[in-house]
C-alpha atoms as a PDB file:
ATOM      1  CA  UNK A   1     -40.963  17.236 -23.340  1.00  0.00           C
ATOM      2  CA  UNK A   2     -42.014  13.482 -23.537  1.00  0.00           C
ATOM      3  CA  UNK A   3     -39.371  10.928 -23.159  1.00  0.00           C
ATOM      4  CA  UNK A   4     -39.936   7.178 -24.837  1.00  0.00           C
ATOM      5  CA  UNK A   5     -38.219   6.104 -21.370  1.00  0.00           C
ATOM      6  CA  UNK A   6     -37.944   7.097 -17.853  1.00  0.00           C
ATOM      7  CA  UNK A   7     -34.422   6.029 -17.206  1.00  0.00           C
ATOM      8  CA  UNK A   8     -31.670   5.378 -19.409  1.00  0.00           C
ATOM      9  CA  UNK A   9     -28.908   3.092 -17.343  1.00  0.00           C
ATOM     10  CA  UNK A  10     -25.668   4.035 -19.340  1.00  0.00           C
ATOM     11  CA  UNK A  11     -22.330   2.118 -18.626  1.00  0.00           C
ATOM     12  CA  UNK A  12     -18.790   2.020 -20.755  1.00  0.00           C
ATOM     13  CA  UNK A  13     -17.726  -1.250 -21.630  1.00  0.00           C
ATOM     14  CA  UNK A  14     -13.443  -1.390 -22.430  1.00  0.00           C
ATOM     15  CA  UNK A  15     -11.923  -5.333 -22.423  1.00  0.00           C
ATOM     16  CA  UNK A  16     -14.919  -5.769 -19.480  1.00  0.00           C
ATOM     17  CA  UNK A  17     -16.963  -8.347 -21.228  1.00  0.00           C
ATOM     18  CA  UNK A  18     -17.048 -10.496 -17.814  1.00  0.00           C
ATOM     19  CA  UNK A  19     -18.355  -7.752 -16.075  1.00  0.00           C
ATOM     20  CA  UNK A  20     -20.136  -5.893 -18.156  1.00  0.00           C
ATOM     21  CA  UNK A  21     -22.254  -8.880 -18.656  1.00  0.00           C
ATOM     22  CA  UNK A  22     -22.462  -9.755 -14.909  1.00  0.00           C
ATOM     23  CA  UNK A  23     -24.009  -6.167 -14.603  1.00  0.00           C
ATOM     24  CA  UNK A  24     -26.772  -6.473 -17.098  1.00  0.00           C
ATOM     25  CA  UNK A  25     -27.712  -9.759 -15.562  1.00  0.00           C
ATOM     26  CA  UNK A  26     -28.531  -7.987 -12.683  1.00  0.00           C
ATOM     27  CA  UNK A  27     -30.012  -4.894 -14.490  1.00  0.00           C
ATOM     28  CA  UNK A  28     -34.505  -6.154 -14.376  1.00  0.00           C
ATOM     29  CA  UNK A  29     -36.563  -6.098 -17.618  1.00  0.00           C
ATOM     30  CA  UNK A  30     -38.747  -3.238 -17.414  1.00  0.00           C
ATOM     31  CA  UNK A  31     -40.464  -1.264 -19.997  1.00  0.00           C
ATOM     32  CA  UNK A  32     -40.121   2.032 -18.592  1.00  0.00           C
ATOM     33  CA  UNK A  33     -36.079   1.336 -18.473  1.00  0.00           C
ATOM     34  CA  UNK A  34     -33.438   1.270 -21.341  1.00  0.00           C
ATOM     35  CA  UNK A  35     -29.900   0.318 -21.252  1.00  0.00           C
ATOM     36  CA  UNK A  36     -26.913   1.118 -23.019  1.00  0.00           C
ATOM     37  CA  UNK A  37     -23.374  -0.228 -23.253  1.00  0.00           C
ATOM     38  CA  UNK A  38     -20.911   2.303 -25.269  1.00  0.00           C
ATOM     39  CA  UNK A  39     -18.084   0.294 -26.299  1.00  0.00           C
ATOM     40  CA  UNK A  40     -14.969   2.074 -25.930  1.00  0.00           C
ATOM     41  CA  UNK A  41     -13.571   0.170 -28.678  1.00  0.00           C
ATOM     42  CA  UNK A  42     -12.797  -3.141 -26.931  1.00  0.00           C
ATOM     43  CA  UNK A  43      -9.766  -5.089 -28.484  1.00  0.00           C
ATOM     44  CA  UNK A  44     -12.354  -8.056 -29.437  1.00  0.00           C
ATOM     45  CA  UNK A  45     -15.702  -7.808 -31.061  1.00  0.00           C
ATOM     46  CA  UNK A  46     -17.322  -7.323 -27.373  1.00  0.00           C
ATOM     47  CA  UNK A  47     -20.257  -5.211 -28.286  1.00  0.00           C
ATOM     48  CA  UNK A  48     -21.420  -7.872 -30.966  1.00  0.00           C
ATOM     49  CA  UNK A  49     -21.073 -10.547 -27.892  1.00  0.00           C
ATOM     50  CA  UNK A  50     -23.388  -8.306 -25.857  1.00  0.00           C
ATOM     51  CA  UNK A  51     -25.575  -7.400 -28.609  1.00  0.00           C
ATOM     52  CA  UNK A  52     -26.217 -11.372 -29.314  1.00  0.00           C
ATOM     53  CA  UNK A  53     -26.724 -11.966 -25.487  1.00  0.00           C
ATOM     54  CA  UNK A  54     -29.185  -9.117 -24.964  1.00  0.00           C
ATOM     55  CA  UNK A  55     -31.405  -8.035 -27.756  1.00  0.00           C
ATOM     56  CA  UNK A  56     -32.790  -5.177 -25.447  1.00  0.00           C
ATOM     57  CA  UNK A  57     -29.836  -3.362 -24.567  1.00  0.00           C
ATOM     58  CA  UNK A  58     -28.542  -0.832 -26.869  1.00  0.00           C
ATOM     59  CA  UNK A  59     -24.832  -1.547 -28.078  1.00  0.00           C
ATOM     60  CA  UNK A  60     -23.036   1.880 -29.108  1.00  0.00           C
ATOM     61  CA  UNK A  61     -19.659   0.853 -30.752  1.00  0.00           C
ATOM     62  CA  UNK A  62     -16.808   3.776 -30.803  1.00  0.00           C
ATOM     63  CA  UNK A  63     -13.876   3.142 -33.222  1.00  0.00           C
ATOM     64  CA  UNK A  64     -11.528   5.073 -30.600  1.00  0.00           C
ATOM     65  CA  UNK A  65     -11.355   5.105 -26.632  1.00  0.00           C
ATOM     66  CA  UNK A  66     -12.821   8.212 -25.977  1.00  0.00           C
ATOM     67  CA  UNK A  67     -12.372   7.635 -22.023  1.00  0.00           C
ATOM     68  CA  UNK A  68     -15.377   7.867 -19.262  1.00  0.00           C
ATOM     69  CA  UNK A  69     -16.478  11.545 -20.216  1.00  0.00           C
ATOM     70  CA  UNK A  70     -16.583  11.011 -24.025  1.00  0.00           C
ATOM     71  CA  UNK A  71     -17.842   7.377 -23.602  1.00  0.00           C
ATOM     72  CA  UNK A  72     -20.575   8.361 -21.101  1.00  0.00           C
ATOM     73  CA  UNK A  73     -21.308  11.876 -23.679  1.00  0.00           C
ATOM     74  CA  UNK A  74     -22.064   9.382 -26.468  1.00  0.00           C
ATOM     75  CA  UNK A  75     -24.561   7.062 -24.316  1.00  0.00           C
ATOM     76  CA  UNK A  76     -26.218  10.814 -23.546  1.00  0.00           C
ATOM     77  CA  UNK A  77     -26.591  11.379 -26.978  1.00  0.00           C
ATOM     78  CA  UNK A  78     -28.531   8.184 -27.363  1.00  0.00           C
ATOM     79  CA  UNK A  79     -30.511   8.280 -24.290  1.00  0.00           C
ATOM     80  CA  UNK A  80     -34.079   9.128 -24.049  1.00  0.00           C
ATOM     81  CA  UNK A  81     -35.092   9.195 -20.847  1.00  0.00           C
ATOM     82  CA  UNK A  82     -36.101  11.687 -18.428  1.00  0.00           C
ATOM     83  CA  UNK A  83     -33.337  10.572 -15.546  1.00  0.00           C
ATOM     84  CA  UNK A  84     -29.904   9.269 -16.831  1.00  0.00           C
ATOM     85  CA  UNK A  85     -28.422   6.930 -14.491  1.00  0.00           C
ATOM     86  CA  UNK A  86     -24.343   6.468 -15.044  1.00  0.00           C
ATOM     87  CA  UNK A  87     -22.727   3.379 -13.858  1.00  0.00           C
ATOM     88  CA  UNK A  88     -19.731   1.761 -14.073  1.00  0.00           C
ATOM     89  CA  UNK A  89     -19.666  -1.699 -15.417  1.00  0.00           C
ATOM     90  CA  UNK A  90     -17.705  -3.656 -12.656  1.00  0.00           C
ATOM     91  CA  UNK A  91     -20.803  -2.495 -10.282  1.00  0.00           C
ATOM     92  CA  UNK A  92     -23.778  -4.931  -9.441  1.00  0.00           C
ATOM     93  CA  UNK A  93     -27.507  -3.667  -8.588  1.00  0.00           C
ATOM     94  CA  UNK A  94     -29.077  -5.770  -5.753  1.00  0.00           C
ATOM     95  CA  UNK A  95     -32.014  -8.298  -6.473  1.00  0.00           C
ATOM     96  CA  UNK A  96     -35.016  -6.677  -6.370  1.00  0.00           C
ATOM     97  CA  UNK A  97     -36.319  -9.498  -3.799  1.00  0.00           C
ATOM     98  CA  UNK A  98     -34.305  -7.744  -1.495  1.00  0.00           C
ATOM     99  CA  UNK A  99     -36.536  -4.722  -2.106  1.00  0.00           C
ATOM    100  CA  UNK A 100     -33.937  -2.730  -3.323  1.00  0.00           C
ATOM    101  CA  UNK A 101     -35.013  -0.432  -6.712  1.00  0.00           C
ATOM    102  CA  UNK A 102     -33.614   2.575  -8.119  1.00  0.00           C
ATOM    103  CA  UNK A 103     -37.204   4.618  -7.647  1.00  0.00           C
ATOM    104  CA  UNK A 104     -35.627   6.142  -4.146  1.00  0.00           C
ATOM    105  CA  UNK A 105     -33.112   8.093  -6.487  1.00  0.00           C
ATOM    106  CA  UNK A 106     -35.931   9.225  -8.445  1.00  0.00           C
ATOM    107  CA  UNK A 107     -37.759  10.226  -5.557  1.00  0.00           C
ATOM    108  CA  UNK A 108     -35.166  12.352  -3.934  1.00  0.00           C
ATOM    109  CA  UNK A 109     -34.649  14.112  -8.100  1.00  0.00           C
ATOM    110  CA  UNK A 110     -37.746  14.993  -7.459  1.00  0.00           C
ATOM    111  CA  UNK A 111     -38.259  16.255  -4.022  1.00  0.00           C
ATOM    112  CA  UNK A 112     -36.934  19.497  -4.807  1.00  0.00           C
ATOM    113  CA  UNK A 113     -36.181  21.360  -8.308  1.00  0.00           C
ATOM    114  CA  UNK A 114     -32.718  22.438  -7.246  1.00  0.00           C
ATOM    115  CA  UNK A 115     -31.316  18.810  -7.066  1.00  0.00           C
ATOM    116  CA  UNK A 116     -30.294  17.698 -10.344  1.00  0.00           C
ATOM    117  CA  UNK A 117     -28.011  14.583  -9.511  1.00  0.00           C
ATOM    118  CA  UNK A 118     -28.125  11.897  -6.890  1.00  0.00           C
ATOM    119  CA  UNK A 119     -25.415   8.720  -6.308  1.00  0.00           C
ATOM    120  CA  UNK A 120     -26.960   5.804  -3.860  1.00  0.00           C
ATOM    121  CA  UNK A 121     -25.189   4.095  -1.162  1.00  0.00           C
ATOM    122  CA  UNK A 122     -22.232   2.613  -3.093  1.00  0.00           C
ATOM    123  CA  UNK A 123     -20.573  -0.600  -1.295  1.00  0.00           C
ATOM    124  CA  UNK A 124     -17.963  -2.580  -2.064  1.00  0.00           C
ATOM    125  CA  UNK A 125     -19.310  -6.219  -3.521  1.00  0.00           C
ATOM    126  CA  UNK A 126     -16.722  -8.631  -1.702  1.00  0.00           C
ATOM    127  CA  UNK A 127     -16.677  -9.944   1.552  1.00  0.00           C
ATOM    128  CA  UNK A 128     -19.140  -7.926   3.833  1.00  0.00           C
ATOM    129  CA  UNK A 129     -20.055  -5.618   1.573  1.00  0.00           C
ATOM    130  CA  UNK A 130     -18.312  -2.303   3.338  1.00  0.00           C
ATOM    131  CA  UNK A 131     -19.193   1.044   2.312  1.00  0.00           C
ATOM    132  CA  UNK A 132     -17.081   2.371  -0.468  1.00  0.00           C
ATOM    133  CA  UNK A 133     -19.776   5.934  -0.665  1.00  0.00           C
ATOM    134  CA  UNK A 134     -21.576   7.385   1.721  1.00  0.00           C
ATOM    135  CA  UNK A 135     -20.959  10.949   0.367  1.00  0.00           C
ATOM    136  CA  UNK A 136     -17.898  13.332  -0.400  1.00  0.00           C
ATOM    137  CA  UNK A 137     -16.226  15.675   1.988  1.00  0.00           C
ATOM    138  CA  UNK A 138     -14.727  19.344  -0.120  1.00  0.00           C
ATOM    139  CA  UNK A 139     -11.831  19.256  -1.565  1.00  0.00           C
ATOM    140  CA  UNK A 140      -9.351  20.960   0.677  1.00  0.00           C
ATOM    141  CA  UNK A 141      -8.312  24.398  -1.458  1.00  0.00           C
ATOM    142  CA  UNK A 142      -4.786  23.699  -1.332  1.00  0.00           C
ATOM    143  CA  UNK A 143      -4.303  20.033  -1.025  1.00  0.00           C
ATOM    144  CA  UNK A 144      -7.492  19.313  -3.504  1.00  0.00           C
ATOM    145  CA  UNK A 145      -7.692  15.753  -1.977  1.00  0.00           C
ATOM    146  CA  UNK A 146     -10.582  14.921   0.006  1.00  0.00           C
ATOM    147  CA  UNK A 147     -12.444  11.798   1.462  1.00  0.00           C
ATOM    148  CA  UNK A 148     -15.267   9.366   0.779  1.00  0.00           C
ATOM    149  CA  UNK A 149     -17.626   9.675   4.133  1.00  0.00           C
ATOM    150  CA  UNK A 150     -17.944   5.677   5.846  1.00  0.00           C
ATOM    151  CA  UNK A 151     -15.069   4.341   3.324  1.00  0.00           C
ATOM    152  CA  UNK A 152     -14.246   0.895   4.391  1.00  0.00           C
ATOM    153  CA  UNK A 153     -16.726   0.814   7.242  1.00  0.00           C
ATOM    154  CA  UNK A 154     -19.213  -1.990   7.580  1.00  0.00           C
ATOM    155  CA  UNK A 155     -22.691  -0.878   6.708  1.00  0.00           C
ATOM    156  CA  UNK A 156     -24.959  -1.016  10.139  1.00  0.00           C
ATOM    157  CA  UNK A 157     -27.084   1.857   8.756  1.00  0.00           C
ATOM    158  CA  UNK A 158     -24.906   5.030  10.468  1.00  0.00           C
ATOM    159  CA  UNK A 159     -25.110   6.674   6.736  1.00  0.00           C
ATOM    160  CA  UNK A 160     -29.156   5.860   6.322  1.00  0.00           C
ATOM    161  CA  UNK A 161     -29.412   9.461   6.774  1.00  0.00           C
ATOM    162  CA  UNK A 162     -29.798  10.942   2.948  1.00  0.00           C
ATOM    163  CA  UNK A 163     -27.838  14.638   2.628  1.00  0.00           C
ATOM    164  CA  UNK A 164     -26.287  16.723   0.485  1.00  0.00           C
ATOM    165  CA  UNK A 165     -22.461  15.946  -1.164  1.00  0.00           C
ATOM    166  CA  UNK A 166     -20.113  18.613  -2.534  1.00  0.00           C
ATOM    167  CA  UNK A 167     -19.712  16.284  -5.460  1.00  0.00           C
ATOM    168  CA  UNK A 168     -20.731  12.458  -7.395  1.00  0.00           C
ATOM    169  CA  UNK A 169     -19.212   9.445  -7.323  1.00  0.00           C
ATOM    170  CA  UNK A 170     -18.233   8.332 -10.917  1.00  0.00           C
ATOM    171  CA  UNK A 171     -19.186   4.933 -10.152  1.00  0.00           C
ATOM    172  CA  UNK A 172     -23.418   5.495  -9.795  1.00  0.00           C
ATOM    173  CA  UNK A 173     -25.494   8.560 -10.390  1.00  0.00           C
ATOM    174  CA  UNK A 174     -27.988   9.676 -11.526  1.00  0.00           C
ATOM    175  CA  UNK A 175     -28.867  12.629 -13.416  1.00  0.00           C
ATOM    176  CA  UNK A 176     -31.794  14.461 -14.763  1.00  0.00           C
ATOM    177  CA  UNK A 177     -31.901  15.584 -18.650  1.00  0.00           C
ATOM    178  CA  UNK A 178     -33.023  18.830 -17.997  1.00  0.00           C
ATOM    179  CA  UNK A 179     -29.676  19.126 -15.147  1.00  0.00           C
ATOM    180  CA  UNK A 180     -27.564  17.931 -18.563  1.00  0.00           C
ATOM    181  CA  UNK A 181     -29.080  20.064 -20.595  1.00  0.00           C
ATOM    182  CA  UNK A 182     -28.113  23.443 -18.437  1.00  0.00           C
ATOM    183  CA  UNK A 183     -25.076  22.622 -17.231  1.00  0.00           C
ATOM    184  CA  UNK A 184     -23.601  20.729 -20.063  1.00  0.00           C
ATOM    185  CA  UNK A 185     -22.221  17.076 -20.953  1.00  0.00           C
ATOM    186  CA  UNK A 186     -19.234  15.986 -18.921  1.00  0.00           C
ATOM    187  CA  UNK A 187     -15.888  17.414 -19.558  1.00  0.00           C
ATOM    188  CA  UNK A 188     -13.797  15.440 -22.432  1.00  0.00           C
ATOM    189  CA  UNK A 189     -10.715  17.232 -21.316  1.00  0.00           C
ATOM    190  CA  UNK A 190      -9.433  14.673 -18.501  1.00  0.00           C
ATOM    191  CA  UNK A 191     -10.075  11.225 -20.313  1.00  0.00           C
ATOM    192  CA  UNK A 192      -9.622   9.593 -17.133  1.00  0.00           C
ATOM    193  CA  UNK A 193      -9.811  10.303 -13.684  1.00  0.00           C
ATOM    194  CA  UNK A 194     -11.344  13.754 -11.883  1.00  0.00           C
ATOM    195  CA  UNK A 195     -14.073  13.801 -14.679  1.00  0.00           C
ATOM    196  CA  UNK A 196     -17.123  13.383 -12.203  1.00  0.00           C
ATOM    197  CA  UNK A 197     -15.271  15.958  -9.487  1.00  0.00           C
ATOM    198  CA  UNK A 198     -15.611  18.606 -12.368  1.00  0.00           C
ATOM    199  CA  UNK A 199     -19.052  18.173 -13.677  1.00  0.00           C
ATOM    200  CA  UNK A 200     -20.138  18.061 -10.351  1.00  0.00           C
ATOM    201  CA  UNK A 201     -18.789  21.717 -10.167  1.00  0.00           C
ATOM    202  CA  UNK A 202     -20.253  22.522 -13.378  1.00  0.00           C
ATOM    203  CA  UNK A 203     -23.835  21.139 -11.956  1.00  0.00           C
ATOM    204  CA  UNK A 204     -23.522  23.176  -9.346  1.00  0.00           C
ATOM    205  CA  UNK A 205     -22.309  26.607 -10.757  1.00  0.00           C
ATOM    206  CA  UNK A 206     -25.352  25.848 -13.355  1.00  0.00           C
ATOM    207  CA  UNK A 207     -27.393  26.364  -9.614  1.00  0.00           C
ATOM    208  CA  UNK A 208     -27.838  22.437  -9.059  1.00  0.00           C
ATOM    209  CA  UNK A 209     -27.550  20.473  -5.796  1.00  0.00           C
ATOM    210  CA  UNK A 210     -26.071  16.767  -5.522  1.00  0.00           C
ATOM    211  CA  UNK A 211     -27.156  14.866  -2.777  1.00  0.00           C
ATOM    212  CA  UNK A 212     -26.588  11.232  -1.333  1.00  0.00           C
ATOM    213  CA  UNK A 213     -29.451   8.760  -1.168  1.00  0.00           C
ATOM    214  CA  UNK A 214     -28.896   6.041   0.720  1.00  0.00           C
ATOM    215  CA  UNK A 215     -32.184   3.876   0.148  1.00  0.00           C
ATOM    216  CA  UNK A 216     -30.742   2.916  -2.760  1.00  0.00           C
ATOM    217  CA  UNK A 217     -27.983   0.679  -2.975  1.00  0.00           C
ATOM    218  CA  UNK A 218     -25.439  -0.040  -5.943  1.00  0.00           C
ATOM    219  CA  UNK A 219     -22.397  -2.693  -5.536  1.00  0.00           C
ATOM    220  CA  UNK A 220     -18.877  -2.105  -6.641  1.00  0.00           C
ATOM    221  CA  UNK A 221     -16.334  -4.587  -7.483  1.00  0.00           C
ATOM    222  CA  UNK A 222     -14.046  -1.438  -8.140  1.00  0.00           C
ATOM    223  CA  UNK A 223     -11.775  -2.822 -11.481  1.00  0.00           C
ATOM    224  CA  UNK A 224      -8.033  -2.873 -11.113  1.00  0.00           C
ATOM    225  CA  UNK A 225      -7.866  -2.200 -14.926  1.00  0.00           C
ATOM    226  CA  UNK A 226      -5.480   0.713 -14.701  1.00  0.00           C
ATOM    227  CA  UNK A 227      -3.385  -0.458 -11.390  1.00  0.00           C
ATOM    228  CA  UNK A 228      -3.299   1.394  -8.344  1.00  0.00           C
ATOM    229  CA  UNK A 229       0.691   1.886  -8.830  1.00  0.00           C
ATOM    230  CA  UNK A 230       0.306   1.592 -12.991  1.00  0.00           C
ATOM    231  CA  UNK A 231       1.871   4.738 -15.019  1.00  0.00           C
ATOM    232  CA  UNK A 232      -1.433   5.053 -16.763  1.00  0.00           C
ATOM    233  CA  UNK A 233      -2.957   5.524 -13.357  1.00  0.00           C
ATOM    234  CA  UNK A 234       0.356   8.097 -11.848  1.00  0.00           C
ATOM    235  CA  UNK A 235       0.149   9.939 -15.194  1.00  0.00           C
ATOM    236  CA  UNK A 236      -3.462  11.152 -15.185  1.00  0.00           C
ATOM    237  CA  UNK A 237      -3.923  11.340 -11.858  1.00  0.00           C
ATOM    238  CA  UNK A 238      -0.874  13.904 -11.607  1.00  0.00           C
ATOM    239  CA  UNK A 239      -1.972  15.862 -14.793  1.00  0.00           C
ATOM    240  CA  UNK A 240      -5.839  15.977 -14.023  1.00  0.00           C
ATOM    241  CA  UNK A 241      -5.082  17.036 -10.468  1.00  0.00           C
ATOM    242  CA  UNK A 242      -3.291  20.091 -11.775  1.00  0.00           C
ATOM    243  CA  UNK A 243      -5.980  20.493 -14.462  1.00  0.00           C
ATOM    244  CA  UNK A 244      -8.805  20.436 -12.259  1.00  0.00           C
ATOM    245  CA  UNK A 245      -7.172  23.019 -10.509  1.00  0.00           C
ATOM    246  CA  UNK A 246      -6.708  24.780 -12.911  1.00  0.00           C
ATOM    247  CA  UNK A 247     -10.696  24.627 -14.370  1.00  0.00           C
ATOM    248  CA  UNK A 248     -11.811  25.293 -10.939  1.00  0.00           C
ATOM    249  CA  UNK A 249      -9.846  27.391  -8.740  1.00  0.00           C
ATOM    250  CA  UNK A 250      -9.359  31.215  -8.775  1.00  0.00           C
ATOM    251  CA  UNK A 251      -6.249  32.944  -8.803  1.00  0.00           C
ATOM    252  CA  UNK A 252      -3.811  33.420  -6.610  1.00  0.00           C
ATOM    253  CA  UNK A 253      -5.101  30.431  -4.679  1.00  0.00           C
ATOM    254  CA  UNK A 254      -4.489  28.678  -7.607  1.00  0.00           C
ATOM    255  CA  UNK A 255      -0.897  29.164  -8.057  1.00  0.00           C
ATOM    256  CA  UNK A 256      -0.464  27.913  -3.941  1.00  0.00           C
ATOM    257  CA  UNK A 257      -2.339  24.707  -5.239  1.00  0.00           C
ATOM    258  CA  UNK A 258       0.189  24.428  -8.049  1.00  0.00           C
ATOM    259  CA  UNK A 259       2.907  24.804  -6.016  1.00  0.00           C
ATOM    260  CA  UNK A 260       1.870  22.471  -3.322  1.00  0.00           C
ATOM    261  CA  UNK A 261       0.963  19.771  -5.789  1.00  0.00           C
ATOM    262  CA  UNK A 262       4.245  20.086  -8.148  1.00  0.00           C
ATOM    263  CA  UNK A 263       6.983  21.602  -5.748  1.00  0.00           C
ATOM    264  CA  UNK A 264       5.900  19.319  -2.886  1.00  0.00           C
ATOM    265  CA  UNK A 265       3.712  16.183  -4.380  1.00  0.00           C
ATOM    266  CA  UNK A 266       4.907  15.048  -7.062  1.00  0.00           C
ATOM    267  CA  UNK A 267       8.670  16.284  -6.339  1.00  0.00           C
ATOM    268  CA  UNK A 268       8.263  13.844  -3.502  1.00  0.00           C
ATOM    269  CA  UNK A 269       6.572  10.956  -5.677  1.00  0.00           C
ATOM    270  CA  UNK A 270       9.441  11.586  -8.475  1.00  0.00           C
ATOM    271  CA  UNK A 271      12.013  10.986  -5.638  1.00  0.00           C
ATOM    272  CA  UNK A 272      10.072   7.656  -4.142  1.00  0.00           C
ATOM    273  CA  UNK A 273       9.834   6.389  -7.307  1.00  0.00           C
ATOM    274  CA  UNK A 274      13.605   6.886  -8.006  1.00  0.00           C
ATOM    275  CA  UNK A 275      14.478   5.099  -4.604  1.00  0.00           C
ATOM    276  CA  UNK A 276      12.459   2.433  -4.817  1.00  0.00           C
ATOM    277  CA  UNK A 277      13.505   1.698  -8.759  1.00  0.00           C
ATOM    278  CA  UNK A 278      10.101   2.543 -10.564  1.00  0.00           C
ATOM    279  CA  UNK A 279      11.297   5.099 -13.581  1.00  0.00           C
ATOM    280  CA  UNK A 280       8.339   4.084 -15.704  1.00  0.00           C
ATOM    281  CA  UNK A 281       6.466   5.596 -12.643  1.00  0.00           C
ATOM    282  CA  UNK A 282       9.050   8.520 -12.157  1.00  0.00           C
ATOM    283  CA  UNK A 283       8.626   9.422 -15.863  1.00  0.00           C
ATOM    284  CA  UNK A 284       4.709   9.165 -16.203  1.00  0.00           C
ATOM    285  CA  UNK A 285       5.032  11.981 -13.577  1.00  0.00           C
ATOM    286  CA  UNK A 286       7.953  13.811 -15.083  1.00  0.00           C
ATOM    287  CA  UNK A 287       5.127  13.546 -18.162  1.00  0.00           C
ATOM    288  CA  UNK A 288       2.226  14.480 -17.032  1.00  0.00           C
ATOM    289  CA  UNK A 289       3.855  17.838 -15.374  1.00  0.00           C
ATOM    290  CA  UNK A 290       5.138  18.903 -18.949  1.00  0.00           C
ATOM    291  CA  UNK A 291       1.675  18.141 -20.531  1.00  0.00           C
ATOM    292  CA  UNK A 292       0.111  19.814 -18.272  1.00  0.00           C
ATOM    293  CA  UNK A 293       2.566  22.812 -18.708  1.00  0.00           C
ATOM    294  CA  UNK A 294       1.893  22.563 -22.695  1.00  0.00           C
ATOM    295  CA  UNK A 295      -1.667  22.593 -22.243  1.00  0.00           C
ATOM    296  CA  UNK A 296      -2.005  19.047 -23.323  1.00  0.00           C
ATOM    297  CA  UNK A 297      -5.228  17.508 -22.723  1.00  0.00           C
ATOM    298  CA  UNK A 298      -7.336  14.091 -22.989  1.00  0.00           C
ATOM    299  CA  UNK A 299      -5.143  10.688 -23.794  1.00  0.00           C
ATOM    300  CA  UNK A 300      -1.610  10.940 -24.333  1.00  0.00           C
ATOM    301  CA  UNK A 301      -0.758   9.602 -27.860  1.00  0.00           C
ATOM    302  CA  UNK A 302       2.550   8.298 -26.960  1.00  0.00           C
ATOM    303  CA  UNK A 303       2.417   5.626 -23.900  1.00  0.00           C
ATOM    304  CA  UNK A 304       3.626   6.885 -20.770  1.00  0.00           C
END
């Protein structure tokens, strides 16, 4: 099948006009490239902003936050090229006069018919630049945390070695239609948070590899937009913990991971957050427990 493109660079724009736009400034005209911002239904008219400042990119406007899976399913839909590369829109690509392109990604796609998604180097875009990426370790089976190989390190070339990674990073990869088209679009289920960590395990039970590429470099400004102690950010990540464990772990190992991550995690976050005088934290995790228990999925409709 013929594409009109070769790559389709899809990012989610949400009350990110500043960086949105900063990240197309850096994305190079090229005809064999298209680009497309889903809006996420921005508070203010932001896609018509980034419509009037770049004719070329294609402006996709949702009427209803449909989070990074449903956002990112939506650019899909309008893609038409071969590779699809997802990034987020608080990252930067490096100027080309460095010699930095996204053609190493390609490359690696295409060294072998089993790899059907590839994430570059990712580095944090302040100060020196440190390595946020350099690959995933696994999840452990009980704990389901795991770590991000070189995090925080400065970047003297000790993860120049491309390999193989258990799963993406959400932030920059790149995948090929045909991988899509097998293993399916990403799952709509979480809304936010853990979506890449499960399509990566539907990639690879649809017989795909993921590897790590590190000729190719993507810079992340990592966005504060949800707060690293917010209840937005304590709710989902409790919830889509226990639901990824629940999408992707057999029984009876399953019910160990449940108990570990409600009897011991969060009983011990409910009780920090009651010491230190955060119930709009201790309830987003009270919350996310029961909708977990009901079955409740995607954004909450009540705030937490």
């Amino acid at each position: 099948m013929r594409h009109e493109y070769s790559i389709s660079i899809i990012t989610i724009n949400f009350n990110g006009l500043d960086d949105t736009c900063a990240l197309l400034d850096t994305i190079p005209a090229d005809p064999t490239t298209e680009v497309i911002v889903v809006d996420n239904a921005s508070t203010a008219d932001e896609a018509t902003v980034i419509e009037q400042r770049y004719p070329r990119v294609k402006v996709i406007r949702s009427h209803e936050n449909l989070g990074f899976a449903g956002g990112n399913n939506l650019g899909i839909q309008a893609a038409s090229g071969h590779y699809l590369l997802f990034i987020n829109n608080d990252t930067l690509l490096p100027p080309q006069t460095e010699g930095h392109t996204l053609a190493p990604l390609i490359q690696r796609l295409e060294s072998d018919p089993k790899i059907g998604a590839v994430c570059p180097k990712i580095r944090f875009a302040w100060d020196n630049r440190p390595i946020q990426f350099a690959g995933y370790t696994p999840l452990s089976t009980i704990t389901m945390r795991n770590h991000s190989i070189g995090f925080g390190e400065d970047d003297h070339g000790q993860y120049d070695v491309p390999h193989p990674t258990p799963y993406a990073h959400g932030a920059a990869m790149m995948v090929k239609r045909e991988t899509i088209e097998r293993a399916g679009m990403m799952p709509t289920c979480f809304f936010l948070y853990y979506e890449e960590l499960d399509w990566s395990m539907m990639l690879r039970r649809a017989g795909y590899d993921i590897w790590y590429e590190p000729a190719a470099t993507i810079f992340h400004k990592e966005s504060q937009s949800t707060g690293q102690n917010s209840p937005l950010r304590t709710y989902y990540i409790t919830r889509n913990r226990l639901l990824f464990t629940r999408r992707n772990t057999s029984f009876p190992l399953r019910l160990l991971t449940y108990c570990y991550l409600i009897g011991l995690v969060a009983l011990r976050d409910i009780i920090n957050h009651t010491i230190h005088h955060a119930p709009e934290l201790r309830r987003a995790t009270l919350r996310a427990i029961a909708d977990f228990l009901r079955g409740r999925t995607g954004q909450p409709k009540l705030a937490v």
